[in-house]
Protein backbone atom coordinates (compact mmCIF):
# COMPACT_ATOMS: atom_id res chain seq x y z
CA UNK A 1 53.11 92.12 79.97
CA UNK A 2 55.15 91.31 76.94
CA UNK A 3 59.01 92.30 77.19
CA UNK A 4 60.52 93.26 74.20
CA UNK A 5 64.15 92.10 72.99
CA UNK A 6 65.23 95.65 72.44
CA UNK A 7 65.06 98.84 75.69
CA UNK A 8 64.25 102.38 74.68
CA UNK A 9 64.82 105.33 77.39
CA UNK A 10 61.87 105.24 78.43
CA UNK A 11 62.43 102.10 80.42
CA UNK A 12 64.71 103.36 82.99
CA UNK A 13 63.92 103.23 86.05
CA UNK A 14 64.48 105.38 89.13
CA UNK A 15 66.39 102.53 90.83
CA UNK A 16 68.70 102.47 88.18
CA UNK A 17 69.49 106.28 87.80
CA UNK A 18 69.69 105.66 91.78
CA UNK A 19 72.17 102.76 91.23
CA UNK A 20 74.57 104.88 88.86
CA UNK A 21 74.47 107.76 91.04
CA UNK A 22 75.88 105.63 93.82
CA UNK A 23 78.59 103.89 91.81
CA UNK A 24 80.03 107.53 90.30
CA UNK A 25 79.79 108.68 93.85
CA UNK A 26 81.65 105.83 95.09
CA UNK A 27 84.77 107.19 92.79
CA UNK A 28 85.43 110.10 94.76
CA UNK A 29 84.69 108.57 98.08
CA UNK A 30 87.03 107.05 100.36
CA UNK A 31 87.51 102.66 100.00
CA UNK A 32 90.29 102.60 102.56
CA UNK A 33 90.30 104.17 105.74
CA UNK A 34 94.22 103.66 106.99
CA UNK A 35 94.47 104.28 111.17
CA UNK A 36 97.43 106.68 111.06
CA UNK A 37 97.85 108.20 107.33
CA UNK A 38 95.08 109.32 105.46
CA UNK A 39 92.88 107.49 102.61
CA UNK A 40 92.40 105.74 99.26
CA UNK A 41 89.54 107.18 97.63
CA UNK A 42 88.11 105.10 95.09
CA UNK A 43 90.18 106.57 91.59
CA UNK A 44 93.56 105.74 93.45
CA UNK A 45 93.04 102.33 95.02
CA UNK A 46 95.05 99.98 92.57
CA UNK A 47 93.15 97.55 90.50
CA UNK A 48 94.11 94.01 91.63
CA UNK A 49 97.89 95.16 92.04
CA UNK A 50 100.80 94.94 94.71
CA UNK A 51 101.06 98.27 94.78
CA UNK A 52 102.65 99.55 98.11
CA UNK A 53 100.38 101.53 100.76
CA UNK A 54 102.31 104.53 101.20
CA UNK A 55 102.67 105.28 96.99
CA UNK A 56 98.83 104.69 96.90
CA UNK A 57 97.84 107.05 100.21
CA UNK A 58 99.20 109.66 97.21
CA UNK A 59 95.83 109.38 95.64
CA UNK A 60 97.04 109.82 92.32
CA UNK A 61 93.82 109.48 89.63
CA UNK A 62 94.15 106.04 87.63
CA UNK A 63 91.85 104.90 85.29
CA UNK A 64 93.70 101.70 86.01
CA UNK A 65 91.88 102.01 89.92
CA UNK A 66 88.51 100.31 91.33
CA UNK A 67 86.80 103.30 91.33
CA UNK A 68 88.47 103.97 87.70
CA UNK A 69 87.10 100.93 86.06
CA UNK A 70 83.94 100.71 87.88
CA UNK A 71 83.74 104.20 86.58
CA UNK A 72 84.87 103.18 82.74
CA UNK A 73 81.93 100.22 82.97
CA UNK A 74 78.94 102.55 84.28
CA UNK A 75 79.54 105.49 81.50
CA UNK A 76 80.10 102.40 79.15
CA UNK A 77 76.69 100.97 80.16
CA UNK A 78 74.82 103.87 80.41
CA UNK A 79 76.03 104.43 76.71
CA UNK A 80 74.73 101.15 75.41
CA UNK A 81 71.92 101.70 77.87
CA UNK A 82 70.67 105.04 75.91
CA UNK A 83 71.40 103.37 72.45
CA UNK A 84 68.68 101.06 72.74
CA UNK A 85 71.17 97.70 73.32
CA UNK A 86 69.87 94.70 74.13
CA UNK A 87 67.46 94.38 77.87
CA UNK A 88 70.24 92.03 79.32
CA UNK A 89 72.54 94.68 79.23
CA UNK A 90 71.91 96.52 82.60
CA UNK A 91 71.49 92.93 84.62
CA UNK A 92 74.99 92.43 83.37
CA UNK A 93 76.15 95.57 83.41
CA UNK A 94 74.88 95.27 87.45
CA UNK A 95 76.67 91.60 87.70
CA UNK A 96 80.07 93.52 86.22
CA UNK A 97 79.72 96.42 89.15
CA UNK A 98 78.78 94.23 91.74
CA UNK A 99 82.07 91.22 90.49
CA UNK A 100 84.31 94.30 90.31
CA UNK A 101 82.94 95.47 93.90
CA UNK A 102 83.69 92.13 95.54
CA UNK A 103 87.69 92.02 93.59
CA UNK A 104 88.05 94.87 96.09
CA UNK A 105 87.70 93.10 99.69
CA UNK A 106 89.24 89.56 98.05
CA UNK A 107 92.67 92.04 96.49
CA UNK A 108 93.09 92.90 100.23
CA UNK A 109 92.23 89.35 101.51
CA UNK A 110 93.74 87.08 99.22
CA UNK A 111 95.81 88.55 96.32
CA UNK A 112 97.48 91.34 98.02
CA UNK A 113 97.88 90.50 101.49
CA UNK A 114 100.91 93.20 102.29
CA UNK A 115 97.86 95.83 102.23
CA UNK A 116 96.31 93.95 105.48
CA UNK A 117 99.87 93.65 106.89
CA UNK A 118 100.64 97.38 106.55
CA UNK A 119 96.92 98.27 107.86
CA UNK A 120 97.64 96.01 110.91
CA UNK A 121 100.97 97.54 111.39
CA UNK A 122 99.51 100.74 111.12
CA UNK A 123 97.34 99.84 113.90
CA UNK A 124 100.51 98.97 116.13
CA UNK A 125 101.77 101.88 115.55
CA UNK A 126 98.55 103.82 117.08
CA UNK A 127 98.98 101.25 119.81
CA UNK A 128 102.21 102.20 120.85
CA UNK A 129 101.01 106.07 120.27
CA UNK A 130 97.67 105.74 122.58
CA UNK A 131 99.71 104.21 125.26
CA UNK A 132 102.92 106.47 125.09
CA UNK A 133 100.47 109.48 125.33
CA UNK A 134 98.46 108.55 128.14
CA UNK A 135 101.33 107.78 130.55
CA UNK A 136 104.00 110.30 129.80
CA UNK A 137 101.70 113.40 127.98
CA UNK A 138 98.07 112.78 129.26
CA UNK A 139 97.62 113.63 125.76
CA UNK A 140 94.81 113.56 123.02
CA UNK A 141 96.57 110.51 121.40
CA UNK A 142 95.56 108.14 124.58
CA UNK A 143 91.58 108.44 123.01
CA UNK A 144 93.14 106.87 119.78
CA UNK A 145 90.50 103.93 119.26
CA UNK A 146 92.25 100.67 117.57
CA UNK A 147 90.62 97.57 116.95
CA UNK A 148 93.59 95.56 118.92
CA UNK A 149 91.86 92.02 118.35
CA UNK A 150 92.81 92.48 114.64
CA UNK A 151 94.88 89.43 113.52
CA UNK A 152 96.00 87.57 110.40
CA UNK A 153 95.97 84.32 111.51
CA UNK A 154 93.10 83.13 109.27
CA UNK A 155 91.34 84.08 106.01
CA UNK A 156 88.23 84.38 108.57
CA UNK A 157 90.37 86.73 110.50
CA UNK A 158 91.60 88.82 107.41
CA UNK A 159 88.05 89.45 105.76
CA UNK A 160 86.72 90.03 109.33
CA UNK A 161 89.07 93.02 110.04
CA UNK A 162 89.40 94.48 106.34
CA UNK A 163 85.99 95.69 107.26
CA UNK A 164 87.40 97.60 109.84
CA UNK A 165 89.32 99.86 106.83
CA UNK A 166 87.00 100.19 104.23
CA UNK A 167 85.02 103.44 103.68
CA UNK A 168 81.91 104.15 102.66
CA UNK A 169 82.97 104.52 98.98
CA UNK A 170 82.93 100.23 98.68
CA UNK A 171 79.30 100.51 100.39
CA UNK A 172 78.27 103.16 98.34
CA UNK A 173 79.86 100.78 94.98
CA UNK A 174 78.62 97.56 96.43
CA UNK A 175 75.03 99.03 97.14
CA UNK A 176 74.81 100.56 93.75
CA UNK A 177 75.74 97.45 91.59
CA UNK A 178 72.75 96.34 93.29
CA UNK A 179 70.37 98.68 92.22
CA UNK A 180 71.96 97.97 88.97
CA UNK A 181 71.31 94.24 88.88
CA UNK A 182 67.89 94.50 90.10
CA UNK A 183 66.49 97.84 87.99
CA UNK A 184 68.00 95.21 84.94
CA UNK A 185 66.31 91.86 86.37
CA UNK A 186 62.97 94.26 86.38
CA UNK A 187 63.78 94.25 82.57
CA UNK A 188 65.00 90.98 81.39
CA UNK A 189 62.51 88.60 79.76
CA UNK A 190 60.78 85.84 81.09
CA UNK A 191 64.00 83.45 80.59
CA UNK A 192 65.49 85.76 83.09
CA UNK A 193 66.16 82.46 85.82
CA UNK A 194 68.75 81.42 82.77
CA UNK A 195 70.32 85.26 83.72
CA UNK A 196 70.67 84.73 87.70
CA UNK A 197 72.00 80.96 86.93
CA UNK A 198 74.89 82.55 84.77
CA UNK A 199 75.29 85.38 87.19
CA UNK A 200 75.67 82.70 90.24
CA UNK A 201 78.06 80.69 88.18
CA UNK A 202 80.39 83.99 87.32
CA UNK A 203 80.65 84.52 91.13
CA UNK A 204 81.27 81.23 91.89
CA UNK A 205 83.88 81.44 89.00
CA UNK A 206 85.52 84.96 90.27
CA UNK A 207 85.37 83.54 94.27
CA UNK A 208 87.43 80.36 93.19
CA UNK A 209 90.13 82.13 91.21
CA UNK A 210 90.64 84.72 93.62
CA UNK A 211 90.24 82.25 97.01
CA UNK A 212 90.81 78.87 95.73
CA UNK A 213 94.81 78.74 96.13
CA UNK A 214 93.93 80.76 99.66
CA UNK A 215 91.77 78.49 100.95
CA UNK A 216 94.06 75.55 99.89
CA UNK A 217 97.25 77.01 101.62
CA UNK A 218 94.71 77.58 104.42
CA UNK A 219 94.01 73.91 104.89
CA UNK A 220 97.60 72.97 104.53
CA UNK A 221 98.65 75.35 107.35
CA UNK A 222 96.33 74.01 109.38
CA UNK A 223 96.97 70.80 108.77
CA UNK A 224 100.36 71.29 109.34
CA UNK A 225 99.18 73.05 113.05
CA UNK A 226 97.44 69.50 113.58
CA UNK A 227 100.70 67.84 113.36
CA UNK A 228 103.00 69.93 115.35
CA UNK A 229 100.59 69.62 118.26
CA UNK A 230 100.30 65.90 117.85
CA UNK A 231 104.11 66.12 117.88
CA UNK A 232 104.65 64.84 113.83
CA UNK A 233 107.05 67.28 113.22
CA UNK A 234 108.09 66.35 109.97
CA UNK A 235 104.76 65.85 108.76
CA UNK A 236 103.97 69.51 110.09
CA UNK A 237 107.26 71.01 108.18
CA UNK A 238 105.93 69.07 105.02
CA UNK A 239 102.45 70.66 105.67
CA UNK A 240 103.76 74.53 105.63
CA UNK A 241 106.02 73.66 103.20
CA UNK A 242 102.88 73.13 100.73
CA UNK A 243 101.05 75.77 102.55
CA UNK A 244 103.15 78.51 101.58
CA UNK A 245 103.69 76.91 97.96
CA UNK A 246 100.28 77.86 97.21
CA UNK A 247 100.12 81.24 98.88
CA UNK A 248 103.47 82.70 99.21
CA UNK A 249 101.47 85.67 101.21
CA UNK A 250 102.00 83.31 103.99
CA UNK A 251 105.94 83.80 104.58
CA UNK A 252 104.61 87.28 105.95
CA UNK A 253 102.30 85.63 108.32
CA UNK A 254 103.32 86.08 112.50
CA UNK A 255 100.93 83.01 113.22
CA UNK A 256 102.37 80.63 110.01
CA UNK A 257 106.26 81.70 111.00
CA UNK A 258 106.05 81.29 114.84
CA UNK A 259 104.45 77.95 114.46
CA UNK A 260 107.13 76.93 111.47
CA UNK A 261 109.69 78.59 113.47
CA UNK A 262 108.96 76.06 116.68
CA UNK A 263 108.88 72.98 114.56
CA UNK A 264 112.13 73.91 113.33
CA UNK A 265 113.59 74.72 116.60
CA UNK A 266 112.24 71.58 118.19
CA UNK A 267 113.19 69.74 115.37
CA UNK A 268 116.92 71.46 115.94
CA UNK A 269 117.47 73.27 113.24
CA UNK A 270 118.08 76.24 115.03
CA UNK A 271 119.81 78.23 112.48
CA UNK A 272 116.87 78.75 110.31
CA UNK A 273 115.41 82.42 110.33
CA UNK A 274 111.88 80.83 111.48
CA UNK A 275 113.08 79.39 114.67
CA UNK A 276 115.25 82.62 114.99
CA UNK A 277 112.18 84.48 115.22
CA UNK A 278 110.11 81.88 116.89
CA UNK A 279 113.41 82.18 119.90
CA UNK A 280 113.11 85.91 119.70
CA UNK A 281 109.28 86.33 120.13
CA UNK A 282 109.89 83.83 122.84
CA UNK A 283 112.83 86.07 124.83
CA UNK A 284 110.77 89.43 124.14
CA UNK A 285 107.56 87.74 125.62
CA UNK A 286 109.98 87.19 128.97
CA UNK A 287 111.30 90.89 128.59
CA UNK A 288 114.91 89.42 127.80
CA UNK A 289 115.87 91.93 125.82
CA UNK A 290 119.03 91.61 125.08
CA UNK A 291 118.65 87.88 123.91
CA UNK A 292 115.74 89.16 121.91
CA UNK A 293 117.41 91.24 119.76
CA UNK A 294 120.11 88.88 119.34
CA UNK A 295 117.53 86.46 118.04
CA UNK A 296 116.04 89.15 115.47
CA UNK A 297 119.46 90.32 114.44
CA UNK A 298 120.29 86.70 113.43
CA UNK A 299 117.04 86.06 111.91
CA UNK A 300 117.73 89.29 109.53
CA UNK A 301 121.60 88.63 108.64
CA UNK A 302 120.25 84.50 107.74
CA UNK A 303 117.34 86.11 105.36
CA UNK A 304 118.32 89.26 104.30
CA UNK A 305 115.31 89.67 101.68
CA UNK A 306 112.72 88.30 104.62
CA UNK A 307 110.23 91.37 105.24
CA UNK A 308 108.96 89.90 108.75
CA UNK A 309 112.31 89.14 110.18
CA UNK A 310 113.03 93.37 109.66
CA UNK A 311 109.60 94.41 110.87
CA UNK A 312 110.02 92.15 113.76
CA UNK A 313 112.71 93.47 114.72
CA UNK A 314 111.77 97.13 114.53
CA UNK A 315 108.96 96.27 116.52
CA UNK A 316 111.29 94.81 119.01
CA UNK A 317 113.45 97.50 118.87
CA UNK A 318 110.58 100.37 119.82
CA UNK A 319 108.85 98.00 122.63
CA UNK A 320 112.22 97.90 124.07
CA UNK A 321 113.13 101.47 123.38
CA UNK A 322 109.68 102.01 125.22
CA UNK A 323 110.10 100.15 128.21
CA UNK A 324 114.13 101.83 128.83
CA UNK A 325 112.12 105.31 128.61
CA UNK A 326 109.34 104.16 131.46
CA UNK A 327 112.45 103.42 133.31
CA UNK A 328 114.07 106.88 133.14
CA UNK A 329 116.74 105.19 131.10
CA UNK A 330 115.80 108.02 127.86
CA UNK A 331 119.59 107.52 126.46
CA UNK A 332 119.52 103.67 125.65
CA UNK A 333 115.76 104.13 124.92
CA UNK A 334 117.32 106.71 122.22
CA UNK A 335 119.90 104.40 120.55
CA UNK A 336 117.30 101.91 120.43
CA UNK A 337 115.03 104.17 118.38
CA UNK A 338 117.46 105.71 116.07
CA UNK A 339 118.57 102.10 115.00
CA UNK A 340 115.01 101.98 114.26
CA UNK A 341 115.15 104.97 111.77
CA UNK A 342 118.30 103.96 110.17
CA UNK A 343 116.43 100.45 109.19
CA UNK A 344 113.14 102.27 108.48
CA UNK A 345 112.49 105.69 108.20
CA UNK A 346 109.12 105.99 107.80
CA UNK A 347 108.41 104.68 111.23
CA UNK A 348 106.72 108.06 112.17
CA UNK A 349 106.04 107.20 116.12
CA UNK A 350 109.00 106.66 117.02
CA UNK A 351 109.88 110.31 115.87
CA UNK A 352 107.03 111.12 118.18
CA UNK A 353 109.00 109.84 121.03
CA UNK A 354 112.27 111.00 120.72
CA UNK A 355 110.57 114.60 119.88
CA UNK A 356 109.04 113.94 123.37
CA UNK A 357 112.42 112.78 125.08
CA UNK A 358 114.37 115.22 123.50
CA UNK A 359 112.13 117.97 125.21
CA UNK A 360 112.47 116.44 128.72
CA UNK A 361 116.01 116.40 128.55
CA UNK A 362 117.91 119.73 129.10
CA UNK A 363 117.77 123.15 126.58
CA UNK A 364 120.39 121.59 124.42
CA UNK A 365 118.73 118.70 122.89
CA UNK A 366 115.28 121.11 122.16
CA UNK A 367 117.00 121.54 118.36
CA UNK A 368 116.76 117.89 118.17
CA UNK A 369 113.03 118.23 119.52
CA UNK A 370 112.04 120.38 116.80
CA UNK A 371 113.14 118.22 113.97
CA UNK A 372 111.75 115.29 115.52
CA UNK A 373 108.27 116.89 115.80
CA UNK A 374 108.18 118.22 112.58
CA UNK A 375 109.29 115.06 110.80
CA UNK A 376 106.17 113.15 112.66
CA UNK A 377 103.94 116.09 111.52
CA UNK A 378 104.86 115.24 107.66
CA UNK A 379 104.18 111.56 108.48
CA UNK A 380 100.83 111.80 109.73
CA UNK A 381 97.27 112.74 108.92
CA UNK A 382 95.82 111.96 112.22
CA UNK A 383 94.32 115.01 114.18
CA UNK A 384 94.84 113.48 117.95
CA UNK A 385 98.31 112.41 117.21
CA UNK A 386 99.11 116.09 115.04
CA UNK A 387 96.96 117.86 118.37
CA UNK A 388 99.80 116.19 120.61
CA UNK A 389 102.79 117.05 118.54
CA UNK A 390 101.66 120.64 118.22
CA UNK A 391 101.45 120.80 121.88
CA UNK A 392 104.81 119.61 122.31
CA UNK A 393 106.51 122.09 120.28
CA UNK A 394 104.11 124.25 122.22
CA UNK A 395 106.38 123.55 124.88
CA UNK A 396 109.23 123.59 123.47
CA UNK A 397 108.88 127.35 122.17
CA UNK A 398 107.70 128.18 125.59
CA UNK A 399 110.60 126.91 126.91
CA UNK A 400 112.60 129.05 124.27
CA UNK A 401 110.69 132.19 125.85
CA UNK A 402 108.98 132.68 122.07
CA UNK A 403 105.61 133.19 123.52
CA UNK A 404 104.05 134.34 120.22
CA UNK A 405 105.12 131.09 118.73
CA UNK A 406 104.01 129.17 121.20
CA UNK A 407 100.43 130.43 121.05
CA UNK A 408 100.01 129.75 117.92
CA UNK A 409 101.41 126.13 118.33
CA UNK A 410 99.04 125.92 121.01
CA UNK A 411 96.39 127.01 118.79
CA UNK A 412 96.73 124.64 116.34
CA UNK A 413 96.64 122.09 118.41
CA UNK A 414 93.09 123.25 119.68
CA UNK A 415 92.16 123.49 116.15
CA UNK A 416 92.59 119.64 114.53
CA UNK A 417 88.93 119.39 115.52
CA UNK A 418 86.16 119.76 117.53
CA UNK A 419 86.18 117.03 120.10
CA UNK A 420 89.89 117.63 120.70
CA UNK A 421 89.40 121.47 121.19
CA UNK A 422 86.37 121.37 123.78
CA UNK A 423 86.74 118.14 125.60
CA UNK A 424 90.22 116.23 125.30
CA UNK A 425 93.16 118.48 124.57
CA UNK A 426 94.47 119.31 128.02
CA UNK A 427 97.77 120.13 127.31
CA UNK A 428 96.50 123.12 124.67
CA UNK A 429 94.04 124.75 127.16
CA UNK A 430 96.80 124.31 130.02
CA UNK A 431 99.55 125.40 128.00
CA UNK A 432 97.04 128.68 126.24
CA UNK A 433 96.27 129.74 129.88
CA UNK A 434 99.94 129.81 131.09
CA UNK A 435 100.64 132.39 128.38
């Protein structure tokens, strides 16, 4: 069959109607699936920018978004498409989808790596949740189901558990580019091979700018691993040093600072913030608390402007806070968690606990309940974690004696969904049948 240079309508195919039908879907699906709070659907997840998790869980519609631009290139194509452009243009047009598809997983891998890091901590978070409801609520919160393996200690490790967030709108993008790329190969002349060589090459081009200074910090850390267990400690400081030169996503990293952290320490450099942290991880591990936060505290005041020292911290602050409440010790568990809020606000589980230690307390502190509840409710999309709090100020109204109340926080409890209502949610049915 002779192709001609030049398409009319009436070569469309099926597959690629199919193919754009996917990719406009995949603009109003969801791309990221966050554990705790909500998700990005595909016209509000930022185009290759550092844009920061809790502004983009807004949704707000940008052209300037994956799912905007893949959106601006289909119509775009289809245009040229119905205007009788040249074959080549749907194979391309495919290539463009599919190129724009992959930016997506490398922004989160590579470019962007505080998206993983807030995901992950996100996942700590529900953690700390699933356990805290299960030993002191028997709540629907202990069926929270986390992927606790999930690390960022390698690029292997980062693309592995970004698939654990993404929704079904990437799939439905990723899976539509190819019905683009093939309905146009079906098209292209008999030169076509020339097409998939320049297609390869544009992959290989994309995969190298977006992994290549990645993959070279990679080796570098690494390297610099190599040394510090061979006991070249210098050579192992010189090694991170270039690692993080080439991906400064790296001076985030728990794996790259603990291991740059015990150089320096062995090395004696103890007042660096590394080896602060690396001495601090170290004294939490042995449940020496207060040498822990010590450690943290000066690791923050050395680097004020060093994100992992303050979210270590925090995080030592709540496991601690956690294990003084296990103990029946609820006061110092409390001061522990309101330092927590005074650094960072939005971390909405520990409002969950104090909520849940205020209630135990005595009638005066059930003000103090309230607030704490409600501010977790505002924080968080999640219908086990929302089923618990609702069940706590439940309580808390029944032990006000407003009955009506708390039926109907009892009620809405039962009602985040399904599973929780019929199978899981003791503490609604319990608390429903004592009124």
């Amino acid at each position: 069959m002779r192709h001609s240079a030049w398409v009319d309508r009436t070569t469309s195919s099926p597959l690629l109607w199919l193919g754009c039908a996917l990719v406009g879907l995949s603009v109003l699906l969801r791309w990221l699936i966050t554990p705790l709070q909500g998700s990005l659907r595909g016209y509000a997840v930022p185009f290759m920018q550092a844009v920061p998790l809790s502004t983009a869980l807004h949704n707000p519609v940008s052209w300037r978004s994956f799912g905007g631009l893949l959106g601006i290139l289909l119509v775009s194509g289809i245009l040229l498409h119905v205007c009788r452009l040249h074959v080549r243009v749907l194979f391309y047009l495919g290539v463009l989808l599919f190129l724009g598809s992959l930016c997506f997983v490398g922004n989160i891998v590579c470019t962007n790596a505080g998206i993983y890091e807030a995901l992950l901590e996100q996942s700590l978070q529900g953690q700390y949740l699933s356990t805290f409801s299960a030993e002191h609520l028997n709540g629907s919160a202990q069926y929270l189901d986390f992927h606790k393996a999930l690390t960022a200690d390698s690029l292997f490790h980062k693309a592995q558990g970004s698939l654990q967030f993404i929704g079904m709108g990437w799939y439905a993008a990723l899976a539509g580019a190819l019905c683009v790329i093939r309905a146009g190969y079906q098209q292209c002349p008999p030169t076509r091979r020339w097409d998939v060589l320049v297609a390869l090459l544009m992959v290989c081009l994309l995969s190298t700018g977006l992994a290549g200074p990645t993959l070279k910090a990679e080796y570098d850390r690494i390297q610099g691993d190599l040394f510090l267990a061979q006991g070249d400690l210098q050579s192992a400081v010189a090694r991170y040093a270039s690692a993080v030169s080439w991906d400064s996503n790296l001076a985030a990293n728990t794996r790259y600072t603990f291991h740059l952290g015990a150089a320096y320490h062995r090395l004696g450099w103890t007042d660096r913030a590394e080896a602060r942290l690396y001495l601090g991880d170290n004294y939490l591990a042995m449940k020496a608390f207060p040498e822990a936060i010590r450690a943290y505290e000066a690791a923050v005041a050395q680097r004020a402007g060093f994100p992992l020292a303050r979210r270590k911290y925090v995080e030592a602050l709540v496991t601690i806070g956690l294990e003084e409440y296990a103990a029946g010790k609820q006061y110092t568990a409390h001061a522990h968690w309101q330092r927590v809020l005074d650094i960072d606000p939005k971390r909405f589980e520990v409002h969950f606990f104090l909520a849940k230690s205020y209630l135990d307390i005595h009638t005066q502190q059930q003000g103090l309940a309230l607030r704490e509840a409600q501010e977790a409710l505002t924080r968080t999309t999640n219908k086990l974690v929302r089923a618990d709090l609702y069940n706590m100020l439940g309580d808390l109204y029944y032990k006000q004696r407003e009955f009506v109340t708390a039926r109907e926080m009892y009620t809405l409890s039962q009602g985040q969904y399904q599973l929780v209502k019929k199978i899981i949610n003791f503490g609604a049915m319990k608390g429903l049948q004592g009124l």
